[in-house]
Protein backbone atom coordinates (compact mmCIF):
# COMPACT_ATOMS: atom_id res chain seq x y z
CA UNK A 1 18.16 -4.72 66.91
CA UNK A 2 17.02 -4.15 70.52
CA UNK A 3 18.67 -0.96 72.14
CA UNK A 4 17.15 -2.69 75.77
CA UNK A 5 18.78 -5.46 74.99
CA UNK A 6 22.10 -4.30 73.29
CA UNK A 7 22.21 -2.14 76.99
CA UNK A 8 21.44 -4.63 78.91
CA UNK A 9 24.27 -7.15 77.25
CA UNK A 10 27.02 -4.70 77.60
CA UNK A 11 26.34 -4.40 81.61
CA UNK A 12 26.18 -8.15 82.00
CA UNK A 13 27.95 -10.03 78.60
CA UNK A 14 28.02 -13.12 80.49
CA UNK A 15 24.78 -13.49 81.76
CA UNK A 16 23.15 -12.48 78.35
CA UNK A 17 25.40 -14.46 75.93
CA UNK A 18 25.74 -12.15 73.33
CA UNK A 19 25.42 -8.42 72.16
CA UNK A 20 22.79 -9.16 69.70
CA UNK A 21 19.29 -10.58 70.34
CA UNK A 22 18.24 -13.31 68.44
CA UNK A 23 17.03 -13.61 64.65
CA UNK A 24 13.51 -14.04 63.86
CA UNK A 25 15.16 -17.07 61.35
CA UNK A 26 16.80 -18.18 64.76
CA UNK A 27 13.03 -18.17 66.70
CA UNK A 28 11.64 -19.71 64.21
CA UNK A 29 13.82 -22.68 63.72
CA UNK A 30 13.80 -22.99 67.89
CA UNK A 31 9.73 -23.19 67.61
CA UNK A 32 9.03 -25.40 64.97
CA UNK A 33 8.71 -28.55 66.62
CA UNK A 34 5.56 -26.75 68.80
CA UNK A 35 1.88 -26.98 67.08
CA UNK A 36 -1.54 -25.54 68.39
CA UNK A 37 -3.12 -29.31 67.59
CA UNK A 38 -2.63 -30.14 71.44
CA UNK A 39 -2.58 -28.92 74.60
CA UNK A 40 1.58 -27.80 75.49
CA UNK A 41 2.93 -26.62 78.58
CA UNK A 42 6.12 -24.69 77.46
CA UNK A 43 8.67 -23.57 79.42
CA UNK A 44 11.76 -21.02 78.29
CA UNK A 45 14.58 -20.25 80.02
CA UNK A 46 16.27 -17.26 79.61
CA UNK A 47 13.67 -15.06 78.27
CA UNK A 48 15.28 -12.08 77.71
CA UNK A 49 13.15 -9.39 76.03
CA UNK A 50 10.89 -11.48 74.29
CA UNK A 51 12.40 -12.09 71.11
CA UNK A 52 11.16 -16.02 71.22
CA UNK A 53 8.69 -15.70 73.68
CA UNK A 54 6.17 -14.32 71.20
CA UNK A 55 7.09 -16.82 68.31
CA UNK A 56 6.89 -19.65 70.81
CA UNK A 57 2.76 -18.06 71.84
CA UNK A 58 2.37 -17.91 68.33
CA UNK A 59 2.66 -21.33 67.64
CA UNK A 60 1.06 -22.89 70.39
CA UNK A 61 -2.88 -23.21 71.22
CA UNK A 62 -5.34 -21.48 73.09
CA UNK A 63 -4.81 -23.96 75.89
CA UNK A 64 -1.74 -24.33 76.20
CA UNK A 65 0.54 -22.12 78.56
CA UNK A 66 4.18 -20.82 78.68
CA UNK A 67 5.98 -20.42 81.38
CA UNK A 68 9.17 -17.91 81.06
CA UNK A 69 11.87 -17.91 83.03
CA UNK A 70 13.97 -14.37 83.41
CA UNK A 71 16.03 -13.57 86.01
CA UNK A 72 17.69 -9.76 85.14
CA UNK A 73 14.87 -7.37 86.00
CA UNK A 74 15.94 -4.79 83.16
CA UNK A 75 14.07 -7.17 80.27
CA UNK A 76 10.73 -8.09 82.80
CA UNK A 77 8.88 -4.80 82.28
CA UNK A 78 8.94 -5.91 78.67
CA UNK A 79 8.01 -9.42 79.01
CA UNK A 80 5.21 -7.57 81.10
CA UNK A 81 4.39 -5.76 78.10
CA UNK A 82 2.91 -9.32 76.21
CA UNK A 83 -0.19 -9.26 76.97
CA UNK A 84 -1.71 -12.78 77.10
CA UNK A 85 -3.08 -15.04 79.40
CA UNK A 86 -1.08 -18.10 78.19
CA UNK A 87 2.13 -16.21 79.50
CA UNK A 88 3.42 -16.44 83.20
CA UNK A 89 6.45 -14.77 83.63
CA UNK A 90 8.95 -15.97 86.89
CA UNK A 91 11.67 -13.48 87.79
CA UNK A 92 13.44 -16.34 89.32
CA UNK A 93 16.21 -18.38 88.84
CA UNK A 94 16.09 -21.77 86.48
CA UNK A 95 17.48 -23.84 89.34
CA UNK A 96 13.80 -23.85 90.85
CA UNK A 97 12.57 -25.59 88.18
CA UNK A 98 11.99 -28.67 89.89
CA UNK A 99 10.21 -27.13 92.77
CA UNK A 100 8.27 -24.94 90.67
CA UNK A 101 7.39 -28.13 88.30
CA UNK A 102 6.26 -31.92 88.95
CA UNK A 103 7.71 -34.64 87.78
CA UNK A 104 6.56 -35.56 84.07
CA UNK A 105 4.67 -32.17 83.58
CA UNK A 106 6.29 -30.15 80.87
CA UNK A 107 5.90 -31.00 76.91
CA UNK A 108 9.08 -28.39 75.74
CA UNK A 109 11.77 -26.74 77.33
CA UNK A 110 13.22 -23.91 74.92
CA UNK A 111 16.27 -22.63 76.68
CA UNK A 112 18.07 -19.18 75.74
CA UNK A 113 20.39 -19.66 78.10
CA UNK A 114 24.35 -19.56 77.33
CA UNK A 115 25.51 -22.57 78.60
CA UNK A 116 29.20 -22.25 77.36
CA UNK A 117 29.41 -19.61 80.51
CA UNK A 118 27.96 -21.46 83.50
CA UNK A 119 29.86 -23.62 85.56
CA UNK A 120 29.31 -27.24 85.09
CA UNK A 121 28.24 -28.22 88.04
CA UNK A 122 25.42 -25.86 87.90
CA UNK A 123 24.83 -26.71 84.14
CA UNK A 124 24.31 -30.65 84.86
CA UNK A 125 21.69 -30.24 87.72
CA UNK A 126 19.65 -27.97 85.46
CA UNK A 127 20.13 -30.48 82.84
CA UNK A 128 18.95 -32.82 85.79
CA UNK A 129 16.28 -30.28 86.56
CA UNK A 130 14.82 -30.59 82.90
CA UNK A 131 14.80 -34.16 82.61
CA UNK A 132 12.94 -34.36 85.73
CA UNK A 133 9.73 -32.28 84.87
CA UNK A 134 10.04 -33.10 81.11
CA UNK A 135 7.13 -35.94 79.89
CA UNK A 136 8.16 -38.58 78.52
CA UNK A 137 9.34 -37.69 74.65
CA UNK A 138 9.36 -34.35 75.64
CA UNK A 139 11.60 -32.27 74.09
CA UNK A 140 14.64 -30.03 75.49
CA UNK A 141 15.55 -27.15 72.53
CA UNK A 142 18.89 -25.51 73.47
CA UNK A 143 21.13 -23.06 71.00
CA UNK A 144 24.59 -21.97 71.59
CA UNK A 145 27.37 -20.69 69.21
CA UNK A 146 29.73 -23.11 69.72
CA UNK A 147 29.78 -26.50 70.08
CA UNK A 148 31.14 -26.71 73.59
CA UNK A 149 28.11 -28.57 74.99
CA UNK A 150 27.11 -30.96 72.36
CA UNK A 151 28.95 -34.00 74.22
CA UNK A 152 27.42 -33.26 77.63
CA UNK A 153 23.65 -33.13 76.35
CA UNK A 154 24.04 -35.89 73.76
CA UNK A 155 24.78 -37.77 77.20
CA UNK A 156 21.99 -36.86 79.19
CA UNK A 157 19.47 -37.17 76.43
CA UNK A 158 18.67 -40.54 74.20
CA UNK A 159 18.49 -38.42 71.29
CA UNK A 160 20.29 -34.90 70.52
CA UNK A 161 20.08 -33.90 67.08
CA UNK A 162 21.77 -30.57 65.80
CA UNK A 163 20.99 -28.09 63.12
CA UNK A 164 22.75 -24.84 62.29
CA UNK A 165 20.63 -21.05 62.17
CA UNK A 166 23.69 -19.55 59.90
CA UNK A 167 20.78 -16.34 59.47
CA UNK A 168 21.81 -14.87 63.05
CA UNK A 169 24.79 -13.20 64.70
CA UNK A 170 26.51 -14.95 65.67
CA UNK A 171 25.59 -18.27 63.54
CA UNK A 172 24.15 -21.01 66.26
CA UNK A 173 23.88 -24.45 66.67
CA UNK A 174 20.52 -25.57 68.16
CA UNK A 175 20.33 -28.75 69.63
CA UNK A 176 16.89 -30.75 69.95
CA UNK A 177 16.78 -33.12 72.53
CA UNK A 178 14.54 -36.04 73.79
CA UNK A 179 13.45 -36.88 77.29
């Protein structure tokens, strides 16, 4: 467990989702549709501390590049900390994505971020947002503990298929969806 993050959670709850940072069973089963065969441009949302980030440059190739989005400053100075030149880190909010992205440009999107507590007007243009600078059969990787979204994304995406990570707290559902 992450004291940083456990902190961090307790000053914000609703921005960070949960008290407890996610399970290495939980990263893993969010990165394994990524492979170093090709080159991937990644992008996460909701970085946190790093707890996927580093799975998610573990599993990609040398030429590919993640970009991670993090907005509360308390969890950059570690993201600062992973030291690699695939990694660019924006302390910005996810509703730039589309200015920050082109249209057809990113292969994944692995999101961290707890939908069940944004509003839903902001939730469908980031949805908007992602389908926008997602390629063609790209791939949008969401998890959430409850099920409260599954409707919404299974609309906006032609295919959302979900599994369950029971080996995290709390258990979460994590929802792979194509472009």
């Amino acid at each position: 467990m992450s004291k940083l993050f456990t902190i961090t959670a307790l000053k914000n709850l609703k921005q960070t989702g949960s008290l407890f940072r996610s399970s290495k069973k939980l990263a893993n089963q969010l990165v394994k549709p990524l492979g170093a065969d090709k080159k991937l441009t990644v992008v996460e949302l909701g970085a946190g501390d790093g707890v996927i980030t580093k799975p998610i440059l573990d599993k990609i190739g040398i030429n590919s590049c993640l970009h991670s989005f993090e907005i509360n400053l308390s969890f950059i100075p570690k993201l600062k900390s992973i030291k690699d030149n695939r990694l660019t880190i924006h302390n910005t909010c996810v509703s730039n994505l589309s200015t920050i992205f082109a249209e057809n440009k990113v292969d994944f999107v692995i999101s961290c971020l707890p939908l069940a507590n944004i509003e839903y007007a902001f939730k469908k243009q980031l949805i908007d947002d992602i389908k926008f600078i997602l390629k063609e059969g790209g791939s949008f990787i969401q998890y959430q503990y409850t099920k409260k979204d599954q409707e919404l994304l299974k609309a906006n995406f032609l295919e959302a298929k979900t599994t369950l990570c029971i080996k995290n707290i709390p258990p979460a559902f994590i929802y792979n969806c194509q472009n």
